[in-house]
Protein backbone atom coordinates (compact mmCIF):
# COMPACT_ATOMS: atom_id res chain seq x y z
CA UNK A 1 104.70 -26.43 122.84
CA UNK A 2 107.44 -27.64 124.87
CA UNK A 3 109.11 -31.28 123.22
CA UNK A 4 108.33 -33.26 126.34
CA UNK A 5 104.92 -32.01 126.55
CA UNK A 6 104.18 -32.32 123.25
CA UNK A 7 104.68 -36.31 123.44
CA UNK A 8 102.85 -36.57 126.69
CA UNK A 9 100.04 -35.13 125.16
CA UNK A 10 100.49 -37.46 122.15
CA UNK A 11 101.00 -40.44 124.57
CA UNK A 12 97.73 -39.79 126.39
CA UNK A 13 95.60 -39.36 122.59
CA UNK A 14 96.78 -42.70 121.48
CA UNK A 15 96.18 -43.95 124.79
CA UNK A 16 92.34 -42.69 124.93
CA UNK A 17 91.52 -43.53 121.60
CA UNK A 18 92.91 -47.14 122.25
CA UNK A 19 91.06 -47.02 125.31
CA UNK A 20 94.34 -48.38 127.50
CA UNK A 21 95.08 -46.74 130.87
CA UNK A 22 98.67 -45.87 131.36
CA UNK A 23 100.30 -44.43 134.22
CA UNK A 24 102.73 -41.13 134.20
CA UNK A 25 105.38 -40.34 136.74
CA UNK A 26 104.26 -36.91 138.22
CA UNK A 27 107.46 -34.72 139.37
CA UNK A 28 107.60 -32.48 141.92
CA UNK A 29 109.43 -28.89 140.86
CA UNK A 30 110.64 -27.06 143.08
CA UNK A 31 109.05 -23.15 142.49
CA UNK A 32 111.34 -20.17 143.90
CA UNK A 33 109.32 -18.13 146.26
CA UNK A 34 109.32 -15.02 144.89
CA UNK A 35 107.54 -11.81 146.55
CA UNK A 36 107.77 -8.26 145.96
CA UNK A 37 107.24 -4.99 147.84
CA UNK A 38 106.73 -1.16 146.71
CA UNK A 39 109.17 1.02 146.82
CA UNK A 40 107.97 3.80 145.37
CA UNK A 41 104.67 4.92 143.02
CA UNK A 42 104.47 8.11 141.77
CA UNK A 43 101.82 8.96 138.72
CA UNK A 44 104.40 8.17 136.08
CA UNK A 45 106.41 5.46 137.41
CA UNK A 46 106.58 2.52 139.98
CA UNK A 47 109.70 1.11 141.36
CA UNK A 48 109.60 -2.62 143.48
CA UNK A 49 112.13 -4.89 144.60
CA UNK A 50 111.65 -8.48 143.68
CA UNK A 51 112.80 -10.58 147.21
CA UNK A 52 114.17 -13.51 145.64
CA UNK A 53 116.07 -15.00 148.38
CA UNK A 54 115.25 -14.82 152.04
CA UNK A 55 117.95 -14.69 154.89
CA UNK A 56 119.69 -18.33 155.14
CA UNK A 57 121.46 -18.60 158.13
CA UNK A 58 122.28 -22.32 157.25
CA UNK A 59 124.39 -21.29 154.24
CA UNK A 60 125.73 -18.31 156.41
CA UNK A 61 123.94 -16.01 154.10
CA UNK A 62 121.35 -13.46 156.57
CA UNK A 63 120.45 -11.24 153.95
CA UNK A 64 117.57 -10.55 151.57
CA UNK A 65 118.24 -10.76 148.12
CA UNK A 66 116.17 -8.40 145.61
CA UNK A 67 116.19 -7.19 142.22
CA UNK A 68 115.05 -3.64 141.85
CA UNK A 69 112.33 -3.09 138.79
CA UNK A 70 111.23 0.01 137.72
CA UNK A 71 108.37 0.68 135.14
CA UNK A 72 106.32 3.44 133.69
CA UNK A 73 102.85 3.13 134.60
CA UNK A 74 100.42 2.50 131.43
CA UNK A 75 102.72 1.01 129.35
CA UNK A 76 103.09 -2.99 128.08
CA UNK A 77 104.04 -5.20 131.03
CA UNK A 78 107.51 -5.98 128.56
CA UNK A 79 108.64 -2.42 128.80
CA UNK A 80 110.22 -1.87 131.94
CA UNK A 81 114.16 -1.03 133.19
CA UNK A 82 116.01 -2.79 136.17
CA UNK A 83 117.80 -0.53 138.18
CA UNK A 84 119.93 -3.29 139.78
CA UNK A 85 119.93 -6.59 139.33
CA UNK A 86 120.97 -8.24 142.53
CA UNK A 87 121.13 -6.07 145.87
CA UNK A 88 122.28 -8.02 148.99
CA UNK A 89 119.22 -6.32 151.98
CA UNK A 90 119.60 -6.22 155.93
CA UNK A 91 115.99 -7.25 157.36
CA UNK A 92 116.15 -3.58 158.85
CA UNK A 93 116.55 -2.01 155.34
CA UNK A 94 113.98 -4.08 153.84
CA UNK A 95 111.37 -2.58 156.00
CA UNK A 96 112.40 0.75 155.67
CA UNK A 97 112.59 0.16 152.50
CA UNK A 98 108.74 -0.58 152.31
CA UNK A 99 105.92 1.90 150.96
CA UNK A 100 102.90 2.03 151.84
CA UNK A 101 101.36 2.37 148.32
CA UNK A 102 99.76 -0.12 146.40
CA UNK A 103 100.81 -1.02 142.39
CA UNK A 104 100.88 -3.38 140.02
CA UNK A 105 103.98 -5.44 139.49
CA UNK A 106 105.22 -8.07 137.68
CA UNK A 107 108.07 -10.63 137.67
CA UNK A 108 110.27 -11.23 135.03
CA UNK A 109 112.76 -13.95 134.21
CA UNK A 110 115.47 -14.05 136.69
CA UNK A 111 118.23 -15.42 135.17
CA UNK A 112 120.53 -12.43 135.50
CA UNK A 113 120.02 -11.99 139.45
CA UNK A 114 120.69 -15.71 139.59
CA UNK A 115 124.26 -14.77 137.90
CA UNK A 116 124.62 -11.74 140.00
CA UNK A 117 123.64 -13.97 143.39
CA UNK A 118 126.31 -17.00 142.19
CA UNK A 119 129.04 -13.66 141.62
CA UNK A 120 128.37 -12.20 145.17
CA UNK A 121 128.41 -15.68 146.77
CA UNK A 122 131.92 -16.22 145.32
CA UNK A 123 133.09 -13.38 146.86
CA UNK A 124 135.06 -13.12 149.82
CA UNK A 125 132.76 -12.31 152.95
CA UNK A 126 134.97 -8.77 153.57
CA UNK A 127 133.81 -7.81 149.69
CA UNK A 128 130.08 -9.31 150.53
CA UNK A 129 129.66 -7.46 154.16
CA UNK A 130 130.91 -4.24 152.45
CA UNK A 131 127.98 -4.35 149.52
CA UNK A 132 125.42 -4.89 151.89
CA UNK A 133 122.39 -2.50 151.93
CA UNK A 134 121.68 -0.83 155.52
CA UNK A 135 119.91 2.18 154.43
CA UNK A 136 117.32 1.67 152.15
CA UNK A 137 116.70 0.18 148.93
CA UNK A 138 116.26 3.26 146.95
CA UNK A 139 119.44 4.74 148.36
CA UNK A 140 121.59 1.97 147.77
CA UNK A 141 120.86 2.15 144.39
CA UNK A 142 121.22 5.79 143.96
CA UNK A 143 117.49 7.00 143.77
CA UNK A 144 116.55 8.40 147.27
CA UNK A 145 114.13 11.05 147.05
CA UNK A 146 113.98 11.07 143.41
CA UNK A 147 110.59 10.80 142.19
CA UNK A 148 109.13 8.91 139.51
């Protein structure tokens, strides 16, 4: 059990056996929006991107930004390989990107895209325009027409 939780939760059993009320400051945290579309399901395999950043065009940034997962159907949700961390998506190429398919997927912890994102950010914009997927997902990361 997390350390902070673990003396809330002792905080509140004193308090109910003692029978006092006492009042705890509820915070707001702020959840990343994170969705994911198909790009590919074959028997074998499925391959999504994780959209974990949506165009900003306050922070001059009109891009999606996905991570592309891809995992062998039937086996443990922990078994899976990323085929690229952080890919840098025109709206366009999204939606090509797209299949119509349904699968299972799952999100895993993000802390490497987050890296990746912070790297491409720091970039000049030349280097950043030039990464930019216009195509589709699967090509940009090398697997076009490659099944599962």
């Amino acid at each position: 059990m997390h350390p902070r939780r673990k003396s809330l939760t002792v905080l509140f059993t004193v308090a109910a056996i003692s029978g006092q009320t006492i009042w705890a400051r509820a915070e707001a945290v702020e959840q990343p929006t994170i969705s994911a579309i198909i790009l590919s399901v074959s028997p074998w395999t499925v391959r999504w991107a994780a959209v974990h950043k949506a165009p900003d065009p306050g922070e001059d940034d009109p891009y999606y930004h996905v991570e592309v997962v891809e995992k062998e159907r039937r086996t443990p949700p922990w078994q899976f390989k990323r085929l690229a961390i952080h890919v840098a998506v025109t709206a366009d190429a999204l939606n090509r990107s797209r299949s119509r398919q349904k699968a299972r997927t799952y999100f895993y912890k993000d802390i490497e895209f987050r890296i990746a994102y912070q790297n491409w950010r720091a970039q000049p914009r030349p280097q950043r325009e030039a990464g930019v997927c216009r195509t589709t997902i699967l090509e940009c990361v090398g697997l076009a027409g490659k099944g599962g």
